[in-house]
PDB file of N, CA and C in Angstrom:
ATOM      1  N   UNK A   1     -19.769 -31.857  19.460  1.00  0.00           N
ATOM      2  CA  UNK A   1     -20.867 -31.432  20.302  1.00  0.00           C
ATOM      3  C   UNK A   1     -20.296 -30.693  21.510  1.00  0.00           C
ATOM      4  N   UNK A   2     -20.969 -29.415  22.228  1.00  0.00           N
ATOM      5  CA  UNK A   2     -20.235 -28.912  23.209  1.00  0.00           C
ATOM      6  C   UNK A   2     -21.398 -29.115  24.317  1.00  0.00           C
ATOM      7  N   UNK A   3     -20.468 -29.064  25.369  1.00  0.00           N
ATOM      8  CA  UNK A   3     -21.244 -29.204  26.793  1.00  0.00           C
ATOM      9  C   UNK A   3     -21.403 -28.408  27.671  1.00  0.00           C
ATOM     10  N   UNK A   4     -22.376 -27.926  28.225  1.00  0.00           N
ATOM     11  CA  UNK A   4     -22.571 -26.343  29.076  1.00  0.00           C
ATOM     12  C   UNK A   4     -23.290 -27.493  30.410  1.00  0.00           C
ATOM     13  N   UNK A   5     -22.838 -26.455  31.553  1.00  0.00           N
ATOM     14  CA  UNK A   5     -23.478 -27.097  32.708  1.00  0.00           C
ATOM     15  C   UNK A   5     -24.163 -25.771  33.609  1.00  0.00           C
ATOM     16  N   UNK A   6     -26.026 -26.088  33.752  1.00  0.00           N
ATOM     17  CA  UNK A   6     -26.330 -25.125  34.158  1.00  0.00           C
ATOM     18  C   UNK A   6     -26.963 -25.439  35.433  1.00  0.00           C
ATOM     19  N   UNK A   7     -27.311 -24.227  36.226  1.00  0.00           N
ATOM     20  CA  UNK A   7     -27.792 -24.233  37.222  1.00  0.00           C
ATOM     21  C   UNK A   7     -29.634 -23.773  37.407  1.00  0.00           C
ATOM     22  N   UNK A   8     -30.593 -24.463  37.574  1.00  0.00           N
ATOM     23  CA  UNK A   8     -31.477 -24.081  37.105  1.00  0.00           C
ATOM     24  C   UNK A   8     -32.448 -24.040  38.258  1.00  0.00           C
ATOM     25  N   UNK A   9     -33.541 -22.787  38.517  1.00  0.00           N
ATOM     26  CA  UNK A   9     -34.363 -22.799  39.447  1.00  0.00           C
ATOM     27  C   UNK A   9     -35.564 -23.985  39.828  1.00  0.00           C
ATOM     28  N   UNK A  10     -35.983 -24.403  40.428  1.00  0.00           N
ATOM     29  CA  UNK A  10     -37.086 -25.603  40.345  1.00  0.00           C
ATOM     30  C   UNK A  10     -38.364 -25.102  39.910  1.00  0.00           C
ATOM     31  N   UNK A  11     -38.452 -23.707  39.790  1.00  0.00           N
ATOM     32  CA  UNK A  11     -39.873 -23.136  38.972  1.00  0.00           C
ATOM     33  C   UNK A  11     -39.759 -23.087  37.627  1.00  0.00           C
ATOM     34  N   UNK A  12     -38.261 -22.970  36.567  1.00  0.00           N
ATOM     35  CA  UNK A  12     -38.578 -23.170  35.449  1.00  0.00           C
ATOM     36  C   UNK A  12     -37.704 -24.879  34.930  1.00  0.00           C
ATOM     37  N   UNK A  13     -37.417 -25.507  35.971  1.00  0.00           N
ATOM     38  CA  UNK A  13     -36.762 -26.704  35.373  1.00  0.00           C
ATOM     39  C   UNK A  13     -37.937 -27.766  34.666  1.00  0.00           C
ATOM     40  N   UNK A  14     -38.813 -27.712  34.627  1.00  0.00           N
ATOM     41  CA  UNK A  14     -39.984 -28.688  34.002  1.00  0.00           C
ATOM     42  C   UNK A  14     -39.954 -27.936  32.693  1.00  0.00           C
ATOM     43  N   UNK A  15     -39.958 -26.733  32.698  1.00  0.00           N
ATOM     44  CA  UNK A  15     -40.177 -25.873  31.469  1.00  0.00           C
ATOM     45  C   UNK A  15     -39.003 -26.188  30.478  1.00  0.00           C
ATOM     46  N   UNK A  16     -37.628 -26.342  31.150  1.00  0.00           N
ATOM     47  CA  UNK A  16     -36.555 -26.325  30.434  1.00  0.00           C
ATOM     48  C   UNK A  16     -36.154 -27.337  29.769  1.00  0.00           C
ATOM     49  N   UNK A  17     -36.891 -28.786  30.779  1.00  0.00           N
ATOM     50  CA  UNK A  17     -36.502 -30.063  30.279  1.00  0.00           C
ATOM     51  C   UNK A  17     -37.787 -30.382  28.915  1.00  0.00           C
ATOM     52  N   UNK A  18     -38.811 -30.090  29.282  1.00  0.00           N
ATOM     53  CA  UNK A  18     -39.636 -29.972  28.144  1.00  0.00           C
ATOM     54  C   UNK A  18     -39.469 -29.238  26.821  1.00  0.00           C
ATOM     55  N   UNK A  19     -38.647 -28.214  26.823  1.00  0.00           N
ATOM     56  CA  UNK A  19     -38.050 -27.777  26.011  1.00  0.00           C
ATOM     57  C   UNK A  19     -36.854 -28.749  25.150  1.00  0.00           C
ATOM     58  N   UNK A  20     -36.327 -28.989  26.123  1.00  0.00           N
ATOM     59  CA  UNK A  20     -34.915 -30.103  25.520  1.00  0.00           C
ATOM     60  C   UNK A  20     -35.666 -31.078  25.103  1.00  0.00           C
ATOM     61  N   UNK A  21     -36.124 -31.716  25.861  1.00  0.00           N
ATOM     62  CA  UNK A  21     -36.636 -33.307  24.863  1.00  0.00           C
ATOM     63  C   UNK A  21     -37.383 -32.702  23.862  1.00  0.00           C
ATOM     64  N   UNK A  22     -37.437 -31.512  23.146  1.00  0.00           N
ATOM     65  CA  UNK A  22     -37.845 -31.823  21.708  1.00  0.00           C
ATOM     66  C   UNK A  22     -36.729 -32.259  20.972  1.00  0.00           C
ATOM     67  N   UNK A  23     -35.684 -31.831  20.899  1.00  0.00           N
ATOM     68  CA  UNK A  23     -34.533 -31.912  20.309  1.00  0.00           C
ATOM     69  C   UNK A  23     -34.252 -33.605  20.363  1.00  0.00           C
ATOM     70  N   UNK A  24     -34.173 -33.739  19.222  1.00  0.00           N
ATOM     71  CA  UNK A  24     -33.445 -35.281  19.487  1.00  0.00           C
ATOM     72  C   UNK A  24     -32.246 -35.348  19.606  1.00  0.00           C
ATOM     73  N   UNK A  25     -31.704 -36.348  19.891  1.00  0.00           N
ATOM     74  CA  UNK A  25     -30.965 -37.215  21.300  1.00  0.00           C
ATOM     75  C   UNK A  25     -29.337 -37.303  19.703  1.00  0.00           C
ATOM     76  N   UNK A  26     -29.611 -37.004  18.717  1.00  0.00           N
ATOM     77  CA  UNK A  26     -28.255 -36.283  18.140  1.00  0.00           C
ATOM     78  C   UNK A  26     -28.269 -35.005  18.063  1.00  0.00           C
ATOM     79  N   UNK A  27     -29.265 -34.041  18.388  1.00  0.00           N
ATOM     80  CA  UNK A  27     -28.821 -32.777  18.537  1.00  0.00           C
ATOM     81  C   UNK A  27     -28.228 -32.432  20.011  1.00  0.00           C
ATOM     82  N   UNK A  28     -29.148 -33.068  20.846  1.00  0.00           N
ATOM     83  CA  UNK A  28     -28.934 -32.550  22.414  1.00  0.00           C
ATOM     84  C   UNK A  28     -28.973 -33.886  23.339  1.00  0.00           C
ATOM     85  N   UNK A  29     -28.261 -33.801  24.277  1.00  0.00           N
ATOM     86  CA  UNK A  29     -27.992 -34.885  25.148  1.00  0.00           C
ATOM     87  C   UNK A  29     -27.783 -34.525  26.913  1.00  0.00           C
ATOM     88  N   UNK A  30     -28.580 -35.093  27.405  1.00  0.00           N
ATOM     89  CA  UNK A  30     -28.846 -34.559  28.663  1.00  0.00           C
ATOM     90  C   UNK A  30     -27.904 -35.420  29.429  1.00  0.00           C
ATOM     91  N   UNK A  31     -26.948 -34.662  29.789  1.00  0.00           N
ATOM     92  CA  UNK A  31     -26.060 -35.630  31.117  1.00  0.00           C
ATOM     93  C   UNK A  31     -25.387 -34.835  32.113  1.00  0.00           C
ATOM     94  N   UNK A  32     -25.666 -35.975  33.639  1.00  0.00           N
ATOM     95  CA  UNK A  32     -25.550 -35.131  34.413  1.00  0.00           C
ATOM     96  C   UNK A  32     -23.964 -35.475  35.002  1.00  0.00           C
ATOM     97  N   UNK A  33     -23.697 -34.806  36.299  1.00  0.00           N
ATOM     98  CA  UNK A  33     -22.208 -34.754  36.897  1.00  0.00           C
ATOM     99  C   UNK A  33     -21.804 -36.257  37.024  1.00  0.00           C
ATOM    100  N   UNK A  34     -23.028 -36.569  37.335  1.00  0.00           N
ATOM    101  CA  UNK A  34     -22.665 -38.598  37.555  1.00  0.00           C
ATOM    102  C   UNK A  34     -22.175 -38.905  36.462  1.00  0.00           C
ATOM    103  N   UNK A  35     -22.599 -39.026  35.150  1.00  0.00           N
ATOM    104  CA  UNK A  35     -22.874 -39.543  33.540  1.00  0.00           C
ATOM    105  C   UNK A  35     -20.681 -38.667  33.193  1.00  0.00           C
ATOM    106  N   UNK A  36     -20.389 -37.888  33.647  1.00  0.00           N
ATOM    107  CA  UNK A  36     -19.446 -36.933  33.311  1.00  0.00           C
ATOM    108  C   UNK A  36     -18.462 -37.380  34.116  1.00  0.00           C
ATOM    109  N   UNK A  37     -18.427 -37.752  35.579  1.00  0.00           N
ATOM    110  CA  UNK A  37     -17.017 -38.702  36.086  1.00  0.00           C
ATOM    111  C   UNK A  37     -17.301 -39.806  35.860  1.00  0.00           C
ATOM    112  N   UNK A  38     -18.191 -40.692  35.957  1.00  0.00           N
ATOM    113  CA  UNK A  38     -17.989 -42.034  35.645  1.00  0.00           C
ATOM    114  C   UNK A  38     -17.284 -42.369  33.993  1.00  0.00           C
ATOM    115  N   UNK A  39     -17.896 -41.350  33.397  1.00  0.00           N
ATOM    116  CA  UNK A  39     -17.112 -41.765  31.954  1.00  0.00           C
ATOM    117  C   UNK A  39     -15.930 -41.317  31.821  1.00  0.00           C
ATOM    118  N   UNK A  40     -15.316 -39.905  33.098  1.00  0.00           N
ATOM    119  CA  UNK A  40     -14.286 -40.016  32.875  1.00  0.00           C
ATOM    120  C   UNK A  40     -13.326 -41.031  33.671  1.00  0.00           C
ATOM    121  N   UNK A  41     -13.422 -41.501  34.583  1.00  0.00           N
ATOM    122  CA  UNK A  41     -13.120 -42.686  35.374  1.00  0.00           C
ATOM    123  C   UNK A  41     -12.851 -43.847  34.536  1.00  0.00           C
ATOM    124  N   UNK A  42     -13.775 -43.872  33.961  1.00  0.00           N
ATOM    125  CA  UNK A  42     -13.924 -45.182  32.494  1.00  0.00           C
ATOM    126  C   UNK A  42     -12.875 -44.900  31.449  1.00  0.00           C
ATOM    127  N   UNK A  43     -12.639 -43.999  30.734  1.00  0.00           N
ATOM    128  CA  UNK A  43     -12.155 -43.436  30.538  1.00  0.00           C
ATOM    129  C   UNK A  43     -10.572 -44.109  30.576  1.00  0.00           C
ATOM    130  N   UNK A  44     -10.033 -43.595  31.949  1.00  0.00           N
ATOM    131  CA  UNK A  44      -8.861 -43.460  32.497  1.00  0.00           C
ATOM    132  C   UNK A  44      -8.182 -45.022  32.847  1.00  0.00           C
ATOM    133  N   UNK A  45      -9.402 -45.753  33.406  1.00  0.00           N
ATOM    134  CA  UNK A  45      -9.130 -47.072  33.178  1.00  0.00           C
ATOM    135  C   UNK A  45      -9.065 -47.790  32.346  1.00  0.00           C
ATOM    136  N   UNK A  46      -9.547 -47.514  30.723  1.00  0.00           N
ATOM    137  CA  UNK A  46      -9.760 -47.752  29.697  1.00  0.00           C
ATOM    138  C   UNK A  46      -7.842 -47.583  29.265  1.00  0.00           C
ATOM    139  N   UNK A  47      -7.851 -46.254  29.202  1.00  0.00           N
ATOM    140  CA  UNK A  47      -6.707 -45.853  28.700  1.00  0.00           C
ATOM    141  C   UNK A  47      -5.299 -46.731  29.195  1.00  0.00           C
ATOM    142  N   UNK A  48      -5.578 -46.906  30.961  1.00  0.00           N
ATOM    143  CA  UNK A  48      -4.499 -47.864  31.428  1.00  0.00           C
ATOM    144  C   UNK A  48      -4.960 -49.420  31.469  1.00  0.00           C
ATOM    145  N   UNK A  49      -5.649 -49.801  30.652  1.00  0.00           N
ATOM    146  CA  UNK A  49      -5.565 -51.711  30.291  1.00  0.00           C
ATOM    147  C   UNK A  49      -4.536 -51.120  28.712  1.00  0.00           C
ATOM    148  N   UNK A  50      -5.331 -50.338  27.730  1.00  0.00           N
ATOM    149  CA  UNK A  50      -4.365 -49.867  26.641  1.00  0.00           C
ATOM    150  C   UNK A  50      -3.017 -49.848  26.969  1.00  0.00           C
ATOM    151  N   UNK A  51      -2.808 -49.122  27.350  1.00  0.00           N
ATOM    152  CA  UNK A  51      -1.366 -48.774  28.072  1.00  0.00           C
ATOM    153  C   UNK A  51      -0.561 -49.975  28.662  1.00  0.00           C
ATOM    154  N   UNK A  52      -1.522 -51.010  29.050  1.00  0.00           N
ATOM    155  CA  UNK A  52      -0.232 -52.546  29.984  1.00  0.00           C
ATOM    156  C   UNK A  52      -0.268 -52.039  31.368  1.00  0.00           C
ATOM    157  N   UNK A  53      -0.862 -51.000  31.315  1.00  0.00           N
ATOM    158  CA  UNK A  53      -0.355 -50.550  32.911  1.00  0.00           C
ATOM    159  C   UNK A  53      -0.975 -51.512  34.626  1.00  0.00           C
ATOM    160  N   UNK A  54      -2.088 -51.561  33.621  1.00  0.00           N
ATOM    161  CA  UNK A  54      -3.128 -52.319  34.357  1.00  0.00           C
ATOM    162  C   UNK A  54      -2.777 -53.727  34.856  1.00  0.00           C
ATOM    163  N   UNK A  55      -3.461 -53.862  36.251  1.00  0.00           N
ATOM    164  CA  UNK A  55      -3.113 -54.815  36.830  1.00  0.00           C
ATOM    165  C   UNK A  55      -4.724 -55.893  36.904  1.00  0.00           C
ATOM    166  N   UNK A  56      -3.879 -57.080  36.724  1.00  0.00           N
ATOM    167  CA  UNK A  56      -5.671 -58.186  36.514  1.00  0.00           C
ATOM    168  C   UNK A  56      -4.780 -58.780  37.475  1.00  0.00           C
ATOM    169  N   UNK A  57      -6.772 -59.655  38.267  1.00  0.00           N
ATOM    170  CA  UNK A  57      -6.300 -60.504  39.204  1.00  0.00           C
ATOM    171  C   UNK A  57      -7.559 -61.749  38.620  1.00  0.00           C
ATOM    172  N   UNK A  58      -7.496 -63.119  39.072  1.00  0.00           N
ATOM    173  CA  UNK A  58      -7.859 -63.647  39.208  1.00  0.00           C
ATOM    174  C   UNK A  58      -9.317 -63.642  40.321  1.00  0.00           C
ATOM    175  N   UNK A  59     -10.214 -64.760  39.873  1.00  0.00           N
ATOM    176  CA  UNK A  59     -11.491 -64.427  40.704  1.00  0.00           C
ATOM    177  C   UNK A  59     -10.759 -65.285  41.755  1.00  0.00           C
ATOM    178  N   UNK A  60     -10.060 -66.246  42.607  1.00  0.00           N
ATOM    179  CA  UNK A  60      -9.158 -66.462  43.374  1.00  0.00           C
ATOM    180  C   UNK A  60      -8.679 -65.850  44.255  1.00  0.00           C
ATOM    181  N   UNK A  61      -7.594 -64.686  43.103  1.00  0.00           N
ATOM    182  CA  UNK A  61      -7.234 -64.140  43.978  1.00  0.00           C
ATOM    183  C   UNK A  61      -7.708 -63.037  44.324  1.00  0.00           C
ATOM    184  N   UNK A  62      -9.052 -62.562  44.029  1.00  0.00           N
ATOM    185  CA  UNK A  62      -9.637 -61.027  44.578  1.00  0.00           C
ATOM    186  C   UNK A  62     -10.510 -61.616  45.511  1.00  0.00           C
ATOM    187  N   UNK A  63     -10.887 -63.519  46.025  1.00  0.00           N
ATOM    188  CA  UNK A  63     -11.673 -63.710  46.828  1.00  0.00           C
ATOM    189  C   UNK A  63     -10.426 -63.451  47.855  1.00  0.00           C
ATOM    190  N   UNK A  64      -9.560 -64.021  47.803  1.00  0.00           N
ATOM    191  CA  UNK A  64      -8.253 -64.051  49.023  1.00  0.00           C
ATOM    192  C   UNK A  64      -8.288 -62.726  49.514  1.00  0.00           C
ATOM    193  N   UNK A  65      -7.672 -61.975  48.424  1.00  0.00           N
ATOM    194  CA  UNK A  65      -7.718 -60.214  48.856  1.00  0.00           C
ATOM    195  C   UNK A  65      -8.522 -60.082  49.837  1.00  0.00           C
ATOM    196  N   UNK A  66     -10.089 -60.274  49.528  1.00  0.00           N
ATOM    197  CA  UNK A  66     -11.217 -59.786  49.813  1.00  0.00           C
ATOM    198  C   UNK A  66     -11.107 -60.220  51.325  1.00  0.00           C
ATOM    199  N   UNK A  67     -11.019 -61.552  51.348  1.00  0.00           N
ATOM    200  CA  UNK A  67     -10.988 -62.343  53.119  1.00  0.00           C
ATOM    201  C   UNK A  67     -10.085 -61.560  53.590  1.00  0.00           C
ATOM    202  N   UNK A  68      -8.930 -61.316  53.342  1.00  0.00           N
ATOM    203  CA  UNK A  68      -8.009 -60.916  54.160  1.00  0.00           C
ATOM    204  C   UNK A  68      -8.281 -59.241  54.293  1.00  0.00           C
ATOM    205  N   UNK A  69      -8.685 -58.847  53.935  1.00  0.00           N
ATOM    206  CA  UNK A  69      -8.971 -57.239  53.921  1.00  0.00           C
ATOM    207  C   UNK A  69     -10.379 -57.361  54.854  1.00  0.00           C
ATOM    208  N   UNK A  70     -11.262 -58.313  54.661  1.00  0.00           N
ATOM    209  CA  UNK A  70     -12.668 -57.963  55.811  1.00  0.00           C
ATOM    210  C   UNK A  70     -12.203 -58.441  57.046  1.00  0.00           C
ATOM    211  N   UNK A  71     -10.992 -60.060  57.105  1.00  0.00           N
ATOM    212  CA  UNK A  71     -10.822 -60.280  58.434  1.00  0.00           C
ATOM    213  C   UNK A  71      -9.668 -59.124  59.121  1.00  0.00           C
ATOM    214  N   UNK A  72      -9.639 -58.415  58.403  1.00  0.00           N
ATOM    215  CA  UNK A  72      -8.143 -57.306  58.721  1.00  0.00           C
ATOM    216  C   UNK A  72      -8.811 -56.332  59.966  1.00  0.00           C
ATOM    217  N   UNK A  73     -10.500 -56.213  59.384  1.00  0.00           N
ATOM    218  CA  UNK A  73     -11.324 -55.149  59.783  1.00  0.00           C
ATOM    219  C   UNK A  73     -12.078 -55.570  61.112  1.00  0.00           C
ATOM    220  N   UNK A  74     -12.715 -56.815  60.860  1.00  0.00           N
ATOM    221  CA  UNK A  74     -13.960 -57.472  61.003  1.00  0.00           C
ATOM    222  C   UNK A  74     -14.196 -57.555  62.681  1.00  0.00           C
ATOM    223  N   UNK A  75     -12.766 -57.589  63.429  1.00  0.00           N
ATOM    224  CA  UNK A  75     -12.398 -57.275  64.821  1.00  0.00           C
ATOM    225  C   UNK A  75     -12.424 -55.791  64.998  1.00  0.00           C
ATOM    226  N   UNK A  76     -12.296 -55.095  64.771  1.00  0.00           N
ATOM    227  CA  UNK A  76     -12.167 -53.857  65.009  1.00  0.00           C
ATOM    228  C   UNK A  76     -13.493 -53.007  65.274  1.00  0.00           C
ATOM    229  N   UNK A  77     -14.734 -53.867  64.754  1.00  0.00           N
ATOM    230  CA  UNK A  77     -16.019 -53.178  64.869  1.00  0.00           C
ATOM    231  C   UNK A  77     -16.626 -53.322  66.190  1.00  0.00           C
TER     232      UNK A  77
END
């Protein structure tokens, strides 16, 4: 499937999307810039748990992290 990204006026964008949703959802697929980094983000993190690269923490230790990173701040406001 290929992906085109367009730029479209607000006088014919009702026209255009009405057009697309005839097409079903294996011919044509509507996604926007959000839908396109998050999956590549996903993606990339996906690839590095594959890889070993990836680092896991405990729910423990991401509460610790967490305290020590807000009390790091929490004076400063």
């Amino acid at each position: 499937m290929q992906t085109i990204q367009l730029k479209v006026n607000e006088k014919v964008y009702e026209k255009l999307m009405a057009l697309l949703s005839r097409f079903g959802k294996e011919d044509v697929e509507i996604v926007s810039d959000e839908f396109v980094s998050d999956r590549d983000y996903l993606q990339k993190e996906l690839d590095e748990i594959k890889s070993g690269k990836a680092e896991f923490y405990s729910q423990e230790e991401m509460e610790k992290r967490s305290e020590e990173l807000i009390s790091k701040y929490e004076d400063k406001v």
